[in-house]
Protein backbone atom coordinates (compact mmCIF):
# COMPACT_ATOMS: atom_id res chain seq x y z
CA UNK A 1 0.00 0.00 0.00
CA UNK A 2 1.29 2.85 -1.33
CA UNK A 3 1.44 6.13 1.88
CA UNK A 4 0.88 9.03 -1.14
CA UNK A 5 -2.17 10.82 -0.74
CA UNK A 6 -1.84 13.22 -3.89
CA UNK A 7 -3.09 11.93 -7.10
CA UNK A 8 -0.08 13.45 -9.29
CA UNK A 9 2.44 11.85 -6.78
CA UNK A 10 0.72 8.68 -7.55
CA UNK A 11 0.99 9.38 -10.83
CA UNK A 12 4.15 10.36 -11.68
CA UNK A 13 5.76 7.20 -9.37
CA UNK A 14 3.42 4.66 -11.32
CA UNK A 15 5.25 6.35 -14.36
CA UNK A 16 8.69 6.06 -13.15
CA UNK A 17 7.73 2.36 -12.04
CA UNK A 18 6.69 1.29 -15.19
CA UNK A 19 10.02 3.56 -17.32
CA UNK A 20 12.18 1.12 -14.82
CA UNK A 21 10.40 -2.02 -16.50
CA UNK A 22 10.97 -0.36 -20.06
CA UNK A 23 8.17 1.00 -20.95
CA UNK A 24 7.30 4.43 -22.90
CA UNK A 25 5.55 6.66 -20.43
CA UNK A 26 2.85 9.42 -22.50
CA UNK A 27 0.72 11.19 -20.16
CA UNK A 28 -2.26 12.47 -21.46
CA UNK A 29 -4.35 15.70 -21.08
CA UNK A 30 -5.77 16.18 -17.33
CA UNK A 31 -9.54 16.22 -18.48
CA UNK A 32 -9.15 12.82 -20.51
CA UNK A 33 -11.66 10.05 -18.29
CA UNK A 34 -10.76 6.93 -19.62
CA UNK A 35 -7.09 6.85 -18.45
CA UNK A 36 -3.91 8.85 -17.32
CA UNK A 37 -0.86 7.30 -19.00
CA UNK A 38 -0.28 5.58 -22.30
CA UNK A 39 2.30 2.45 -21.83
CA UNK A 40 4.48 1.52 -25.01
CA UNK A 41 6.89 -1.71 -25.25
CA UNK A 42 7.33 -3.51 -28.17
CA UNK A 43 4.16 -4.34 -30.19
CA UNK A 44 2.38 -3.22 -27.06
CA UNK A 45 -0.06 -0.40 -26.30
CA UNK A 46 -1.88 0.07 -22.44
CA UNK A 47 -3.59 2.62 -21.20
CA UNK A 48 -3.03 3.27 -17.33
CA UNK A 49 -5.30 4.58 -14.90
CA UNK A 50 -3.83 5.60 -11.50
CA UNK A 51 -6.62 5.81 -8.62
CA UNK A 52 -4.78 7.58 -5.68
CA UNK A 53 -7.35 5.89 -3.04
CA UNK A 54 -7.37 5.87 0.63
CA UNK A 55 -9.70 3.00 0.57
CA UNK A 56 -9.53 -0.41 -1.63
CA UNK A 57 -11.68 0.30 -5.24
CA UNK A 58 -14.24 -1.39 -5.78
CA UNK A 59 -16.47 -3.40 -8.31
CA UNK A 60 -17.75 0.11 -9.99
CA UNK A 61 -14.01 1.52 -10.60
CA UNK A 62 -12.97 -2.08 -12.26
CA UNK A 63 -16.45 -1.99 -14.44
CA UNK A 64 -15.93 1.49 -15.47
CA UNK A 65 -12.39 0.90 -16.88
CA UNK A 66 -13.27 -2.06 -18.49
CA UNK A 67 -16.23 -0.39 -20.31
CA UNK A 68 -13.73 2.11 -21.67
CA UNK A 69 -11.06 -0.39 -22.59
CA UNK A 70 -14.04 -1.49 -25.02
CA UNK A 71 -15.31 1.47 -26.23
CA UNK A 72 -13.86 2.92 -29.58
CA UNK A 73 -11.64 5.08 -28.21
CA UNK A 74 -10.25 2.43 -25.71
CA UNK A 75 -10.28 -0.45 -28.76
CA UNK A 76 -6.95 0.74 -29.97
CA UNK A 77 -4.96 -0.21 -26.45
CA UNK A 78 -3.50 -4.03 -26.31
CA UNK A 79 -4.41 -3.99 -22.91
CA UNK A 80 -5.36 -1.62 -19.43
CA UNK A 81 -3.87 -1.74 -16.42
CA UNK A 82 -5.71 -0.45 -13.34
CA UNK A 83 -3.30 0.27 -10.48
CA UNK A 84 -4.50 2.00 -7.24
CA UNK A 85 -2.62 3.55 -4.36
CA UNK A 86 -4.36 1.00 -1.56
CA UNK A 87 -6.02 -2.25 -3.01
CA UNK A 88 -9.03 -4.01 -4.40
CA UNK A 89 -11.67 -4.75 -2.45
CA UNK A 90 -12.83 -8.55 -2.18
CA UNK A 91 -15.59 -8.16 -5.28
CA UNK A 92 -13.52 -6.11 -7.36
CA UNK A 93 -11.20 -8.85 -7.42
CA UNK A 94 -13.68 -11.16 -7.97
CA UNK A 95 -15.42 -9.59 -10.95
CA UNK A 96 -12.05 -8.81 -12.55
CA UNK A 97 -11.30 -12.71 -12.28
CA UNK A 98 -14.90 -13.36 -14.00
CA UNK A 99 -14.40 -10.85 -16.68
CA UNK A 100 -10.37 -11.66 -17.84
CA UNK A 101 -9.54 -13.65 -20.69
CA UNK A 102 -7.02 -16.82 -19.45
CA UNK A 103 -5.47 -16.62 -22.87
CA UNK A 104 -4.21 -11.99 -23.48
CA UNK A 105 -6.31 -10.24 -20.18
CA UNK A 106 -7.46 -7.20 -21.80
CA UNK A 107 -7.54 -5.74 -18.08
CA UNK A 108 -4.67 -5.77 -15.35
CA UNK A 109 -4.95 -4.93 -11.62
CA UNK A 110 -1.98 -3.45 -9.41
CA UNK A 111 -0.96 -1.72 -6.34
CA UNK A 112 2.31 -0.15 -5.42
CA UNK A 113 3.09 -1.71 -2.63
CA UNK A 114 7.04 -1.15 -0.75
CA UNK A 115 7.73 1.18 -3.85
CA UNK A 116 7.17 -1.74 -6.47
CA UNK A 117 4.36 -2.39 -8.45
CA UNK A 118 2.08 -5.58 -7.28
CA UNK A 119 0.06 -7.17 -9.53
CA UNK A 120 -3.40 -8.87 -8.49
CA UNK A 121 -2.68 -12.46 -6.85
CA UNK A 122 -4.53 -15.38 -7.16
CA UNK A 123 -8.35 -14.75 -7.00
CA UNK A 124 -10.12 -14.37 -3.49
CA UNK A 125 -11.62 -17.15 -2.07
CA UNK A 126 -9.09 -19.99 -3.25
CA UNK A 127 -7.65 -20.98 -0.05
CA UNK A 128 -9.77 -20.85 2.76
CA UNK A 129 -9.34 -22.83 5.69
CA UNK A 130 -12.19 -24.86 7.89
CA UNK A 131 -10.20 -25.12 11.10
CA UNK A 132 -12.56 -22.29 12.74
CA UNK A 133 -16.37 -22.88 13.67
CA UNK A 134 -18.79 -20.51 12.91
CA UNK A 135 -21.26 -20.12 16.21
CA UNK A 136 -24.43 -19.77 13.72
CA UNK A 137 -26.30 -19.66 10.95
CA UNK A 138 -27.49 -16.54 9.30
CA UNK A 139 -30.54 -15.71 6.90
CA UNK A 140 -31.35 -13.72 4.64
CA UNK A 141 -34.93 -13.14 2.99
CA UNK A 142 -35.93 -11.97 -0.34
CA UNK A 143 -39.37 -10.82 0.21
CA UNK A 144 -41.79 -8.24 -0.95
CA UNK A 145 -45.71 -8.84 -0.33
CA UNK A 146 -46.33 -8.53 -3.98
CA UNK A 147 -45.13 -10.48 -7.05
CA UNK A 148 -43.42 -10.08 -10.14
CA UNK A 149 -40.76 -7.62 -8.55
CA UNK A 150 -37.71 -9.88 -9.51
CA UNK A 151 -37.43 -11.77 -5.80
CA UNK A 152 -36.31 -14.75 -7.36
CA UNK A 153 -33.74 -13.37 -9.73
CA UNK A 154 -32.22 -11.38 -6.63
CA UNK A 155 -32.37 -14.45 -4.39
CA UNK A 156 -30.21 -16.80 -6.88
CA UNK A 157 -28.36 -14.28 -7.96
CA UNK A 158 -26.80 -12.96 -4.52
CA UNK A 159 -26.72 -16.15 -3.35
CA UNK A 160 -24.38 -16.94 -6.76
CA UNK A 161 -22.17 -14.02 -5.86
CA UNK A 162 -21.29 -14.95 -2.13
CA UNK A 163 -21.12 -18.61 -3.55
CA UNK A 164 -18.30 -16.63 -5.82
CA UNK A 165 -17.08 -15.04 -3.44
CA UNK A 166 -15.67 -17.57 -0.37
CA UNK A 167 -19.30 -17.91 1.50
CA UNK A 168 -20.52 -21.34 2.09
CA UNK A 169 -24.89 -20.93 1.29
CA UNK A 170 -27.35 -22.47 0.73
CA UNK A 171 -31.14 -20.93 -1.20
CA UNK A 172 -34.47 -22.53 0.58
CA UNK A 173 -37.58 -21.91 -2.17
CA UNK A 174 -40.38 -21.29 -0.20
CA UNK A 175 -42.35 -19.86 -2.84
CA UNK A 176 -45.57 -22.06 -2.88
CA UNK A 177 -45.11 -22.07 -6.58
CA UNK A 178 -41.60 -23.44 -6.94
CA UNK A 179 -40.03 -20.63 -9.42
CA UNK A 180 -36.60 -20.98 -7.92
CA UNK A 181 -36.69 -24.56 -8.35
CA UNK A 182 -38.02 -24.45 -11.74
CA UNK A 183 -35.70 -22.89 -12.97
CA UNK A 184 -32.40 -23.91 -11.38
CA UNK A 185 -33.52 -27.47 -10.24
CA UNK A 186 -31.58 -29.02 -7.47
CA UNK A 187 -28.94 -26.11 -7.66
CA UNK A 188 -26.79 -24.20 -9.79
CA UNK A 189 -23.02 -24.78 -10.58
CA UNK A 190 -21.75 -20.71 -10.52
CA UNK A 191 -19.27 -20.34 -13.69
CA UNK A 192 -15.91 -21.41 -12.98
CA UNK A 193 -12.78 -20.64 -14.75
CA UNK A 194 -9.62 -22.67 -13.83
CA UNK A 195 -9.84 -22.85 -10.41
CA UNK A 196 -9.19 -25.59 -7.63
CA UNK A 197 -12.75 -25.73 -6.28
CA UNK A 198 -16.21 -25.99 -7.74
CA UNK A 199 -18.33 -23.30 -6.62
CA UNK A 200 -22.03 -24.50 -6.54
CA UNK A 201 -25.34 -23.54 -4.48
CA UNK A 202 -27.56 -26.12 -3.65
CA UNK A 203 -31.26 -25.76 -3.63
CA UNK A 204 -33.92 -26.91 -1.31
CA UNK A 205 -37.72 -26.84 -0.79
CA UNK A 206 -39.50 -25.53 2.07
CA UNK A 207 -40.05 -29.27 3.04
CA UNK A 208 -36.89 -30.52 2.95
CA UNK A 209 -35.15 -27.33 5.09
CA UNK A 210 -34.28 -29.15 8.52
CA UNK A 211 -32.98 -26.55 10.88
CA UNK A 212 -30.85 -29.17 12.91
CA UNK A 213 -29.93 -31.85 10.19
CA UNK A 214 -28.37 -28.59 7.92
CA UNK A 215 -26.94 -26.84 10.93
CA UNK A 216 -23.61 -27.22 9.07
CA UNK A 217 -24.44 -24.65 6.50
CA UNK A 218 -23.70 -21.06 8.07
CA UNK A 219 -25.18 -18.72 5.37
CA UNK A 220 -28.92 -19.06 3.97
CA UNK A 221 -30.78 -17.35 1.38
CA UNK A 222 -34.82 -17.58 1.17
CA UNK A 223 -36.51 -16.76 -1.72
CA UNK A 224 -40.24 -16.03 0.15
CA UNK A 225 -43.81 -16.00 -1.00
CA UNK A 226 -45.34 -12.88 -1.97
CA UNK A 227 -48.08 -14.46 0.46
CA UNK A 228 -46.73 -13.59 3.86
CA UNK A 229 -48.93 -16.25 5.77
CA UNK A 230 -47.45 -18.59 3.14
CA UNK A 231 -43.94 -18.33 4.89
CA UNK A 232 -42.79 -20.44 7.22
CA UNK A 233 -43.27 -18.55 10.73
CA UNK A 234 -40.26 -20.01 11.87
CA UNK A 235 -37.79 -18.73 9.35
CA UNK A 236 -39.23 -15.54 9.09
CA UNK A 237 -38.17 -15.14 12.61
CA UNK A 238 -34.76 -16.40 11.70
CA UNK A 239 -34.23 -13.36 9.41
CA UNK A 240 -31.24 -11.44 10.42
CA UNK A 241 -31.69 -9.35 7.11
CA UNK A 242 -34.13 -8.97 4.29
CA UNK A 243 -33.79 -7.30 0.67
CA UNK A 244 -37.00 -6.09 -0.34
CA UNK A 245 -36.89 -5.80 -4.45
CA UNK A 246 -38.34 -2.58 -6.08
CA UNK A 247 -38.44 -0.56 -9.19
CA UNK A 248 -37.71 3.05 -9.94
CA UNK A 249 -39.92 4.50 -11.95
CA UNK A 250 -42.57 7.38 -12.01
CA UNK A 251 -45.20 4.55 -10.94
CA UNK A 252 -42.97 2.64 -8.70
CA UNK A 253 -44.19 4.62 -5.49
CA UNK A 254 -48.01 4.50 -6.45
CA UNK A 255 -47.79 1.10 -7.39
CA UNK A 256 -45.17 -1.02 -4.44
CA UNK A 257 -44.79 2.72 -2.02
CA UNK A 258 -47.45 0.64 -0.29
CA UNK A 259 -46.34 -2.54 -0.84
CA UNK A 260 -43.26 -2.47 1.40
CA UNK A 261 -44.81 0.03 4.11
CA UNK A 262 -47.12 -3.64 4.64
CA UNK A 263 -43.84 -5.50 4.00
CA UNK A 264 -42.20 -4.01 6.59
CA UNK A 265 -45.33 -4.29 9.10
CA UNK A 266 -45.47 -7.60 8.47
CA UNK A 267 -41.73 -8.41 9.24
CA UNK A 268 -42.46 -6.40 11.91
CA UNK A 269 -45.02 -8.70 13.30
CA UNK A 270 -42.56 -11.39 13.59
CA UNK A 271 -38.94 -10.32 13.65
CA UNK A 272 -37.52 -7.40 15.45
CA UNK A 273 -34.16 -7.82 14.73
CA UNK A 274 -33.63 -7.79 11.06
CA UNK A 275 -31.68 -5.29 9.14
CA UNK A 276 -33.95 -4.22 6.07
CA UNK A 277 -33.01 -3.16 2.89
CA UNK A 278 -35.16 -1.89 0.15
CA UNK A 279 -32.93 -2.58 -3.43
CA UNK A 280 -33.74 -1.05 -6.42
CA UNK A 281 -34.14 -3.96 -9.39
CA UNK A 282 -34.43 -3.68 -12.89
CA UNK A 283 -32.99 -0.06 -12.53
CA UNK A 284 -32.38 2.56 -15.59
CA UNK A 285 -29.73 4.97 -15.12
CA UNK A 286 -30.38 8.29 -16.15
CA UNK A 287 -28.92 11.66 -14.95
CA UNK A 288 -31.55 13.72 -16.21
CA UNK A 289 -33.85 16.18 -14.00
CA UNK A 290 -36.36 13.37 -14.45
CA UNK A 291 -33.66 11.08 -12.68
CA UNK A 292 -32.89 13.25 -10.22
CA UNK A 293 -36.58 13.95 -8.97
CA UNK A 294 -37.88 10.77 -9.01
CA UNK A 295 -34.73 10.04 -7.14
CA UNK A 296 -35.26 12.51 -5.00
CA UNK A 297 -38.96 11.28 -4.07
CA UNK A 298 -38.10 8.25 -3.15
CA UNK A 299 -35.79 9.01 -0.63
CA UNK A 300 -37.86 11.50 0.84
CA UNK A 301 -40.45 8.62 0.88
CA UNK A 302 -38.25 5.76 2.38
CA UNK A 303 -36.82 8.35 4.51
CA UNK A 304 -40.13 8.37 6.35
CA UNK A 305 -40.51 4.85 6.58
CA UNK A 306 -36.35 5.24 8.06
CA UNK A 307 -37.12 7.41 10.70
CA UNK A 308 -39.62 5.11 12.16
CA UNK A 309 -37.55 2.33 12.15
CA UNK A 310 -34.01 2.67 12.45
CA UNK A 311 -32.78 -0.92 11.46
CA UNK A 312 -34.69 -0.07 7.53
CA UNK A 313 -32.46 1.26 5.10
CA UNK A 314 -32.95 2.63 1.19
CA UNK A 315 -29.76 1.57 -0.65
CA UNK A 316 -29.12 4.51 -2.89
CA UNK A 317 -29.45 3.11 -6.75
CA UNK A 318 -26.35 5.38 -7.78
CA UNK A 319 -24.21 3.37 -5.21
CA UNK A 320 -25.64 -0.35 -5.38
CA UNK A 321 -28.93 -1.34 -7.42
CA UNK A 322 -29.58 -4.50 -10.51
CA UNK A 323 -29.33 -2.57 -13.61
CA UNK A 324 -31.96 -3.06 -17.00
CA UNK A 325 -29.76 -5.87 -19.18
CA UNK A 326 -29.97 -8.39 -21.58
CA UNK A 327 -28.31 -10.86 -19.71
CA UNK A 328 -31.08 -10.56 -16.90
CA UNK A 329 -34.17 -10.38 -19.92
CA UNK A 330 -32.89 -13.57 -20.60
CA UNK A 331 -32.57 -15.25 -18.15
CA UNK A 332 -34.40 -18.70 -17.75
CA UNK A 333 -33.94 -18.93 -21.33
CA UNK A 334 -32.16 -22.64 -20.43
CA UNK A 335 -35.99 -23.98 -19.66
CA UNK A 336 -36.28 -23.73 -23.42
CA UNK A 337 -33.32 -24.01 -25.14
CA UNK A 338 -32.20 -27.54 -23.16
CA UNK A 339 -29.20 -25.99 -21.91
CA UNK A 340 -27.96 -27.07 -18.41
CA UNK A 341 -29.32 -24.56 -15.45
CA UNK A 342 -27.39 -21.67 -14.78
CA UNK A 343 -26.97 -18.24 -13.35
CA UNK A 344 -27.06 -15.29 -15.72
CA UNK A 345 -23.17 -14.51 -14.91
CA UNK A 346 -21.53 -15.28 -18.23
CA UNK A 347 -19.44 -12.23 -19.69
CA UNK A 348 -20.84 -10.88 -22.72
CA UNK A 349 -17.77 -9.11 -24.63
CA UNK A 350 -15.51 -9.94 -21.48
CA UNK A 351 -18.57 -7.48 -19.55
CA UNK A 352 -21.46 -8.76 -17.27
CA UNK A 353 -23.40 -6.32 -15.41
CA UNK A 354 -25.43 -8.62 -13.43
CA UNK A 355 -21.78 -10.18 -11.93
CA UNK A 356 -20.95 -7.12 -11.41
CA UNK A 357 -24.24 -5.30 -9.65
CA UNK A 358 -24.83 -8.27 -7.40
CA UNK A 359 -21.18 -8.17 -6.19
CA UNK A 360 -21.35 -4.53 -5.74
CA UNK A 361 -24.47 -5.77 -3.68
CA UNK A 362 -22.75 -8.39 -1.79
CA UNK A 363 -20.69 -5.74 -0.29
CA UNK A 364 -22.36 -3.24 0.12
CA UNK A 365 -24.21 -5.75 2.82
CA UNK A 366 -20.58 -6.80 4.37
CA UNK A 367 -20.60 -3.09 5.22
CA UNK A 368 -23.88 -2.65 6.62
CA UNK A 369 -24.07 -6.15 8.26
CA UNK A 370 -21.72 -8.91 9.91
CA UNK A 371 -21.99 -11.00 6.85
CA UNK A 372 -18.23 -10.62 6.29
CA UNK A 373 -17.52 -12.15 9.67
CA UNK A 374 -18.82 -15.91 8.29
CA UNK A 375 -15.67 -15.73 6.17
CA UNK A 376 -13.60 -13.85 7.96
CA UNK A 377 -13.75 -16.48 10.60
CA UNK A 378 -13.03 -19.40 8.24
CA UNK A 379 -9.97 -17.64 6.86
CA UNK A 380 -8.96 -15.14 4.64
CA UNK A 381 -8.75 -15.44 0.76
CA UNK A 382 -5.72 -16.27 -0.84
């Protein structure tokens, strides 16, 4: 971890770094977004971007230089290398693992670390050690008392990412009408690329959940009924957090501003102790006026709700939210095409925004919760 706290310091010693290893330094106009340094050697041209962070970067930094190393203007570089004056967080690791190419990585990741230049180890969760015991499980509920708000695809999906990303979980379909299982059977192998250990999350019914016989499984994701009364009592009271799916759009509050006052409520009823987080799915960026009022609105609206209960929480959609995509349209698409089942986390042109949104969610919840403490206490990623 590099001590400089000015981004031109940064700068300048990534340069000198990289002139010791032979390479062309260019540095390019101050306004210019995409990068800060053009790299030549050889047959090689990289585009550089320094990020002069007190704090690791995360998914959204990786994402964004990625997207540029594939626009036109960024097509013309043989590769980009991303190098930041602290480190990577956990997820931005991971979805920089999911979206390289084993054969020429069009994206690098580095740190100055002890005056040298580090490049990104092994990915996380490759080495983790089950010499600790974890005191208990935890759950988490996907619920919203009204359907077709994308519970399910947020329920596999997170549960996918903290599969990627060390956690050992489980998803319990207790959705009277089975769409979890439908669609991903008995579980889900999550894409692997060249690594030691299968990742995989294993499915089960409402029926088959056995608190005691599955007590060895420490992290637990529940895709609920839309019916409330249709949940299991019991594991609603096991809830130490719930994501409540939403949209943003002008009829979003009219339609569910309702909906998850009663959701709440009827959590309420039950559990006391849950953290509750209202996620916006299916979400459209746009930095328009129209964006920014309807933005506005709804955090003067969940704000409300906030005040009354401390332990509710609107995640803002410009930090964490699951953005409009293809990917997600399409997922499902396996039921008819015979494929085998399978999350909707494959790159598309080396991008994949769900990957990337639902690890971006995944830790946005290690910083609001304790989640991070299951792995932390089984060992730290290699």
């Amino acid at each position: 971890m590099s001590n400089i706290v000015d981004p031109n310091a940064f700068q300048a010693l990534v340069a000198s770094l990289m002139r010791q290893s032979g390479w062309t330094i260019t540095e390019v106009q101050k306004n210019n977004v995409g990068y800060d340094l053009e790299a030549r050697r050889g047959k090689e041209l990289v585009a550089v971007q320094c990020k002069c962070y007190r704090v690791p970067a995360k998914v959204p930094q990786v994402e964004k230089f990625l997207s540029f190393l594939e626009s036109p203007e960024g097509a013309r570089f043989t590769q980009g290398i991303l190098v930041c004056s602290s480190y990577f967080s956990d997820k931005a690791k991971e979805y920089y693992w999911r979206s390289d190419n084993e054969v020429k990585p069009r994206l690098r990741l580095a740190v100055v670390e002890a005056g040298k230049l580090t490049w990104l180890p092994a990915p996380p969760g490759e080495h983790l050690s089950d010499n600790s015991k974890i005191d208990q499980t935890t759950y988490l509920g996907v619920f919203t008392c009204k359907g077709g708000v994308g519970k399910t695809t947020v329920s596999a999906h997170l549960a996918g990412a903290m599969a990627l990303s060390g956690y050992d979980v489980a998803l319990i379909d207790l959705d009277p009408q089975k769409n979890l299982s439908t669609l991903l059977g008995e579980g889900v192998l999550v894409p692997n690329r060249g690594r030691l250990h299968q990742h995989s999350v294993t499915i089960y019914n409402r029926d088959e959940w056995d608190f005691k016989a599955f007590s060895g499984v420490r992290l637990v994701v529940c895709d609920c009924s839309p019916a409330f009364d249709s949940n299991p009592r019991e594991m609603i009271e096991k809830f130490d957090y719930c994501i409540i799916p939403t949209t943003l759009n002008p009829l979003g509050l009219n339609k569910n501003g309702h909906v998850i006052t009663s959701t709440i409520e009827a959590i309420r009823t039950i559990n006391r102790k849950a953290q509750l987080f209202v996620l916006i799915n299916n979400y459209l960026e746009d930095d328009t006026s129209r964006g920014r009022v309807l933005r506005k609105a709804y955090f003067e609206y969940f704000g409300a709700l906030a005040a009354r209960d401390p332990k509710f929480k609107f995640i803002d959609p410009e930090d964490v939210a699951i953005r409009n995509s293809k990917q997600l349209f399409y997922w499902g698409y396996h039921l008819y095409s015979g494929e085998r089942p399978q999350l909707a986390f494959s790159p598309n042109g080396g991008r994949c925004l769900p990957r990337a949104d639902f690890l971006n969610l995944l830790e946005f919840l290690e910083e609001h919760s304790k989640l991070d403490d299951l792995k932390k206490r089984r060992g730290t990623p290699g």
